[in-house]
Protein backbone atom coordinates (compact mmCIF):
# COMPACT_ATOMS: atom_id res chain seq x y z
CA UNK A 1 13.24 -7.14 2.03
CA UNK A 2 10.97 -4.05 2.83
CA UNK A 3 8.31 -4.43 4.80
CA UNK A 4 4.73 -3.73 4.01
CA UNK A 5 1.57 -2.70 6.33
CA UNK A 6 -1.18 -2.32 3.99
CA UNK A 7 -4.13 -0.09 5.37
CA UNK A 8 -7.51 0.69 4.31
CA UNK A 9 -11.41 1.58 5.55
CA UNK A 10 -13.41 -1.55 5.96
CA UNK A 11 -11.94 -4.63 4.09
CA UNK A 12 -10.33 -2.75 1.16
CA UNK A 13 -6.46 -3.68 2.40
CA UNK A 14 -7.79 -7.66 3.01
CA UNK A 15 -9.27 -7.89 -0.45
CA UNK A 16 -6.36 -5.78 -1.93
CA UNK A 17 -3.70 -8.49 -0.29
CA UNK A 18 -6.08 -11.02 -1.31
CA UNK A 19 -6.27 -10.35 -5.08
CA UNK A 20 -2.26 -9.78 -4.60
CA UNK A 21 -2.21 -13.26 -3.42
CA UNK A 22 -4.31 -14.36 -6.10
CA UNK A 23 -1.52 -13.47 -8.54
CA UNK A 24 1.62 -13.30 -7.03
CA UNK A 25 1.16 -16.13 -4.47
CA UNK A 26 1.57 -15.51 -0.95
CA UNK A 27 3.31 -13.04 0.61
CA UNK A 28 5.35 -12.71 3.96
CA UNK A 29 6.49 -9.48 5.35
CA UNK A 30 2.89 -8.24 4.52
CA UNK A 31 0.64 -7.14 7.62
CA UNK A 32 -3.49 -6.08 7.02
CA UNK A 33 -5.41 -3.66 8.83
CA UNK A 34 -8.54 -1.77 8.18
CA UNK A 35 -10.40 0.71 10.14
CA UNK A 36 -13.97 0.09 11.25
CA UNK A 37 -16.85 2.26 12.56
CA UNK A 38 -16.72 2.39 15.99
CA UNK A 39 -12.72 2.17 16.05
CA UNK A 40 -10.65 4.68 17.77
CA UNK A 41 -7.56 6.26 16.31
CA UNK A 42 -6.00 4.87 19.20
CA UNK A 43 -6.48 1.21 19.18
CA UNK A 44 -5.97 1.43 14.90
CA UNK A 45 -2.59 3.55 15.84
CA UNK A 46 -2.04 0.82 18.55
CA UNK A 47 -2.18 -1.89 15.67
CA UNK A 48 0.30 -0.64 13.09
CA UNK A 49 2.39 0.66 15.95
CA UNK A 50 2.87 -3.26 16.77
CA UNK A 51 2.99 -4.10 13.23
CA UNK A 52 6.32 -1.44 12.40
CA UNK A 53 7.78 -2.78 16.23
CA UNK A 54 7.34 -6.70 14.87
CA UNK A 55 9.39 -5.95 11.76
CA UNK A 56 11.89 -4.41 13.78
CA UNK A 57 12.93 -2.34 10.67
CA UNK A 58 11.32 0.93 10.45
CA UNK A 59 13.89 1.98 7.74
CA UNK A 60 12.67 -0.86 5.48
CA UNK A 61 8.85 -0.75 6.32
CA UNK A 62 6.39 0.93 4.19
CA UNK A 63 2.82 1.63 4.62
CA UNK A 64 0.44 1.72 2.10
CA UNK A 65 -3.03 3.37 2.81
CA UNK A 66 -6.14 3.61 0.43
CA UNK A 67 -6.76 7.43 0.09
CA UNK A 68 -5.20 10.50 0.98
CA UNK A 69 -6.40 12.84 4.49
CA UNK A 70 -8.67 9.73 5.65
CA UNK A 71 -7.59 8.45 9.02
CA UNK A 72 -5.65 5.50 7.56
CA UNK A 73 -3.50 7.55 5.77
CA UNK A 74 -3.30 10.33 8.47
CA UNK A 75 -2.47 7.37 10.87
CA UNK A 76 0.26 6.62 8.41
CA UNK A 77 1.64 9.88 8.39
CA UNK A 78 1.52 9.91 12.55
CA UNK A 79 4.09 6.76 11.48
CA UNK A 80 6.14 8.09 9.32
CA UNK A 81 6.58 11.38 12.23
CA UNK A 82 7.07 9.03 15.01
CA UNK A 83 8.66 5.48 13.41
CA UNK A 84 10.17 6.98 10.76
CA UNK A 85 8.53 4.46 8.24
CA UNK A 86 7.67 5.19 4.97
CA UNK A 87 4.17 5.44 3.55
CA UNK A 88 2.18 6.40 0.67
CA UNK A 89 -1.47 6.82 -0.44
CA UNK A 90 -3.60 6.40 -2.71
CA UNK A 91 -2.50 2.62 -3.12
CA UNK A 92 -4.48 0.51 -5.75
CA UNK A 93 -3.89 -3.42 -6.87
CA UNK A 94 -1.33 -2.12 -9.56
CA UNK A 95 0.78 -0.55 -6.68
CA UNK A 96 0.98 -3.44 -4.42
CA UNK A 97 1.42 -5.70 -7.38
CA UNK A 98 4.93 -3.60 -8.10
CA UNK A 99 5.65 -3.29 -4.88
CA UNK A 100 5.48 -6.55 -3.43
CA UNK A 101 7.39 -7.35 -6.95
CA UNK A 102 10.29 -5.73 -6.26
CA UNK A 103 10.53 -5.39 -2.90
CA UNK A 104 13.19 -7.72 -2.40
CA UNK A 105 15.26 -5.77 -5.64
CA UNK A 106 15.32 -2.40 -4.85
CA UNK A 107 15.97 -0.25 -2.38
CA UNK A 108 12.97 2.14 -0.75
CA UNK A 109 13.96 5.30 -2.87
CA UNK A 110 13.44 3.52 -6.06
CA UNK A 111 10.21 1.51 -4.61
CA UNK A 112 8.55 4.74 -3.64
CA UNK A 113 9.02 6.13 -7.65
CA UNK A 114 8.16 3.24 -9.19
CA UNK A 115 4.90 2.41 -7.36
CA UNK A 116 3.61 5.97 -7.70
CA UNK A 117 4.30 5.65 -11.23
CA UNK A 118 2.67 2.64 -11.43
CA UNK A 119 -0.20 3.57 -9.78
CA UNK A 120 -0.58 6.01 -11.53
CA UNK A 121 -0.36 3.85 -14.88
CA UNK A 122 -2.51 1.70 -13.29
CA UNK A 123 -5.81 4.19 -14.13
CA UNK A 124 -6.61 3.73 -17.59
CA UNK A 125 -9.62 4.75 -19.86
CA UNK A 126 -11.11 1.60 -21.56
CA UNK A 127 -12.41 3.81 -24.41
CA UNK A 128 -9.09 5.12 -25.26
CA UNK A 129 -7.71 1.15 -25.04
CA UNK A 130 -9.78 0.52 -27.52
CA UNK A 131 -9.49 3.72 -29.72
CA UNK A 132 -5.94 3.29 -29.79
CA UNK A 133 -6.41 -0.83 -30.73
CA UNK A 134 -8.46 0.15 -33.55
CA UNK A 135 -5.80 3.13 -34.27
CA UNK A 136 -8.39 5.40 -34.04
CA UNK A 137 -6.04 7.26 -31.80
């Protein structure tokens, strides 16, 4: 199973596990954090640092972070340097929902493709939904 530490600002990881939840049921293997004002790089480092030493897997452990160059994900790519972990941002609740899908059925090469790809699917215009419904499109 690959491991997942799911990062964020504020409560955005939380309420993205907790929608997850919502749908898939809960989920082990799955570690929160968010960064708050006021919290150091440090003690946030210090937290996933614990997280990827828990799972005792770095190989298998994957961090998802909400968007690119903000300090979770530039905490996740201090990670990936020093851990050799995996990460990727950017995540949204169609991401997790694939990854914590398959996670257990495919190895990390294929889970990184597929959740960027479905993240990516994830975005869609409701005005184009419902051009292409009324095959105005």
């Amino acid at each position: 199973m690959i491991n997942l530490i799911l990062i964020s600002h504020g409560t955005l990881a939380s309420g993205l596990r907790e929608a997850a939840e919502m749908i898939l049921g809960d989920q082990s293997q799955l570690e929160v954090f968010g960064v708050f004002p006021g919290n150091t790089v440090e003690s946030f480092s210090e937290k996933i640092e614990k997280a990827i030493q828990q799972f005792h897997d770095p190989e298998n452990t994957l961090i998802l972070s909400d968007i690119p160059c903000g300090t979770p994900a530039n905490t996740a790519l201090m990670m990936v340097m020093k851990h050799h972990v995996h990460a990727l941002s950017g995540c949204n609740l169609p991401l997790l929902i694939e990854v914590l899908s398959l996670r257990t059925e495919v190895g990390m090469e294929e889970l990184l493709k597929t959740a960027c790809e479905s993240g990516r699917a994830g975005i869609v215009n409701a005005e184009e939904i419902i051009a292409e419904r009324l095959g105005s499109k």
